[in-house]
Protein backbone atom coordinates (compact mmCIF):
# COMPACT_ATOMS: atom_id res chain seq x y z
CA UNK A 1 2.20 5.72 16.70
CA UNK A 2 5.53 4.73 18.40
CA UNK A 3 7.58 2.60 16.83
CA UNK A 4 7.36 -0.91 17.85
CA UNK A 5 3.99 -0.78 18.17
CA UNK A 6 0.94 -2.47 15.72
CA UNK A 7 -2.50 -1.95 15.19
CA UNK A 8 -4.52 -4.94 16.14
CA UNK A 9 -6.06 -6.87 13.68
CA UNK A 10 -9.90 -6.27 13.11
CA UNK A 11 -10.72 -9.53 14.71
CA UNK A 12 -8.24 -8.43 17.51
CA UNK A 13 -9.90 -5.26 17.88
CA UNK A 14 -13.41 -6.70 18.12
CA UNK A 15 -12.47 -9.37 20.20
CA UNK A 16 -10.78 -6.12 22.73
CA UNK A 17 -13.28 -4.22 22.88
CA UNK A 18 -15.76 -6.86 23.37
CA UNK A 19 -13.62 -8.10 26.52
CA UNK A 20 -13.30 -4.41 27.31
CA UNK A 21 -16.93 -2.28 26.82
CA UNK A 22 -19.17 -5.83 27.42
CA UNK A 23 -17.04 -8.19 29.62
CA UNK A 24 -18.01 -10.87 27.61
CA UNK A 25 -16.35 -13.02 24.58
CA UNK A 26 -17.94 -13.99 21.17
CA UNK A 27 -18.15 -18.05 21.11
CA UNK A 28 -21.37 -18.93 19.78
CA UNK A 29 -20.78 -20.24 15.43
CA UNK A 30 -22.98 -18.34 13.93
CA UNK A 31 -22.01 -15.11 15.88
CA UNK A 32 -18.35 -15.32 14.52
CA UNK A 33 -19.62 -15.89 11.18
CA UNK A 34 -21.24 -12.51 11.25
CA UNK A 35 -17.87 -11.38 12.36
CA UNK A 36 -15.90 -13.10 9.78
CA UNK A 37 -18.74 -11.72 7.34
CA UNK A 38 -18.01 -8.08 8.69
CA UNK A 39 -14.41 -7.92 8.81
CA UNK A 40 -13.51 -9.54 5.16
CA UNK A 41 -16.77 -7.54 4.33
CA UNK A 42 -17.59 -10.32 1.79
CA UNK A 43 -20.82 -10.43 -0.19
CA UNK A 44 -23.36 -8.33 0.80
CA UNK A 45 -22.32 -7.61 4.68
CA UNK A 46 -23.34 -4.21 5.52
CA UNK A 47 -21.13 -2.29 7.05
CA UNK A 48 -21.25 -2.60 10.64
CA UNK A 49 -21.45 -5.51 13.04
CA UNK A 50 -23.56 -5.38 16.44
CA UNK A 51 -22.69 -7.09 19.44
CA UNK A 52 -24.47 -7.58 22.90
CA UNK A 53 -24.92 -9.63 25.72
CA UNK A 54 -28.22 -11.24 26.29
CA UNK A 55 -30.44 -10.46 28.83
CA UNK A 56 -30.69 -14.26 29.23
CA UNK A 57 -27.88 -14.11 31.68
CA UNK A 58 -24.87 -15.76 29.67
CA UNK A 59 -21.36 -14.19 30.04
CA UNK A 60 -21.26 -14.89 25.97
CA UNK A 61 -21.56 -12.34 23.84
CA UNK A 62 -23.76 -12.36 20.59
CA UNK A 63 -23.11 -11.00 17.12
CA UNK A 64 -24.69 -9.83 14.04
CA UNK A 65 -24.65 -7.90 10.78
CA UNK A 66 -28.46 -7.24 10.75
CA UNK A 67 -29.97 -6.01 14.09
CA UNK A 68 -29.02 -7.02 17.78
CA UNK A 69 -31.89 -7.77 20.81
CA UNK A 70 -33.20 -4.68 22.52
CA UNK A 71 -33.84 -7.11 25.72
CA UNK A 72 -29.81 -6.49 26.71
CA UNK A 73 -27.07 -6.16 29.49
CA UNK A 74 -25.17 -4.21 27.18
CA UNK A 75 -24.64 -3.83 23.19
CA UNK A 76 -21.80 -1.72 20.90
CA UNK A 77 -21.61 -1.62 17.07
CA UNK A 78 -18.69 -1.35 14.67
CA UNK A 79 -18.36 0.77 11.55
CA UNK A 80 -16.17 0.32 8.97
CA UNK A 81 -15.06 4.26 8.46
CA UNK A 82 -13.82 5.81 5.04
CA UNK A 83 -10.61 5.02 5.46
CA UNK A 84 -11.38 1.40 6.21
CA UNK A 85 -10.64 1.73 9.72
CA UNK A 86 -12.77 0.00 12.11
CA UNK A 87 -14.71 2.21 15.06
CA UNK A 88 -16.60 1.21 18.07
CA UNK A 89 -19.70 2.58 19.66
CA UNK A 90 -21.55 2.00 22.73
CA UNK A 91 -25.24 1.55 22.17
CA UNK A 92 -25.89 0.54 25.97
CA UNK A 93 -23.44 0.06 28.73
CA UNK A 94 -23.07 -3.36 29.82
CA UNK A 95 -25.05 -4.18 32.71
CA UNK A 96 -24.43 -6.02 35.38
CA UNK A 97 -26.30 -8.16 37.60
CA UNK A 98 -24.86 -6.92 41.11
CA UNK A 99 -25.19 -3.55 40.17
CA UNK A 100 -28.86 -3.37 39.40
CA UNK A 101 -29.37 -5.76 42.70
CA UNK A 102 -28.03 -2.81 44.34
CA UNK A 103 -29.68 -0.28 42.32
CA UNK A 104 -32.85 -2.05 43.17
CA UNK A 105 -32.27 -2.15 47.00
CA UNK A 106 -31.04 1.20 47.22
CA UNK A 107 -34.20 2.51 45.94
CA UNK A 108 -36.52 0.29 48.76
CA UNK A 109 -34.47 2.24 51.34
C-alpha cells in the first residue's frame, strides 16, 4: 500500500461497507453489540457477522452473529480470514424501493 495510507479499523471497515454495499448505517444497541462481539471476537462469537436492511422499510441497518432475516432489501456478511483480516460478501444486493416500483411498472407495460 502507498505510504501514507492506513487500513481502516474493523469497525471502520464495517461501518464502509455498510454505507457502501447497503446504504444504510448500524444504530440499533443490540446490533452494535453483535459488532463489538465480532470484531474483539470475544467469548464465543463465531466468526462472521451478518448485516441487512429490513424489509420493514427503515434506512437502519441490522446486525448479528447468528443468522440475519431472509425477508430483506439487501444483506452482506463478514469473515474473519486466516490472517485475521476482515472480508465482505454480498448475500443480496440492497434493494431499493424506487427501483422495484419501476421494475413493477415496467412489467404492466
Amino acid at each position: 500500500m502507498p505510504s501514507g495510507h492506513q487500513q481502516p479499523s474493523p469497525k471502520d471497515y464495517i461501518r464502509l461497507a455498510v454505507d457502501l454495499h447497503l446504504g444504510g448505517e448500524i444504530v440499533d444497541e443490540p446490533s452494535l453489540v453483535h459488532v463489538a462481539k465480532f470484531v474483539n471476537q470475544e467469548g464465543n462469537a463465531p466468526p462472521r457477522l451478518f448485516v441487512w436492511i429490513p424489509s420493514s422499510g427503515t434506512e437502519e441497518a441490522l446486525a448479528s452473529t447468528d443468522s440475519f432475516s431472509s425477508h430483506n432489501r439487501g444483506a452482506i456478511a463478514f469473515v474473519h480470514s486466516s490472517g485475521g483480516a476482515l472480508q465482505c460478501m454480498t448475500i443480496q444486493p440492497r434493494i431499493y424501493q424506487e427501483e422495484k416500483k419501476e421494475e413493477e411498472d415496467e412489467k404492466q407495460e
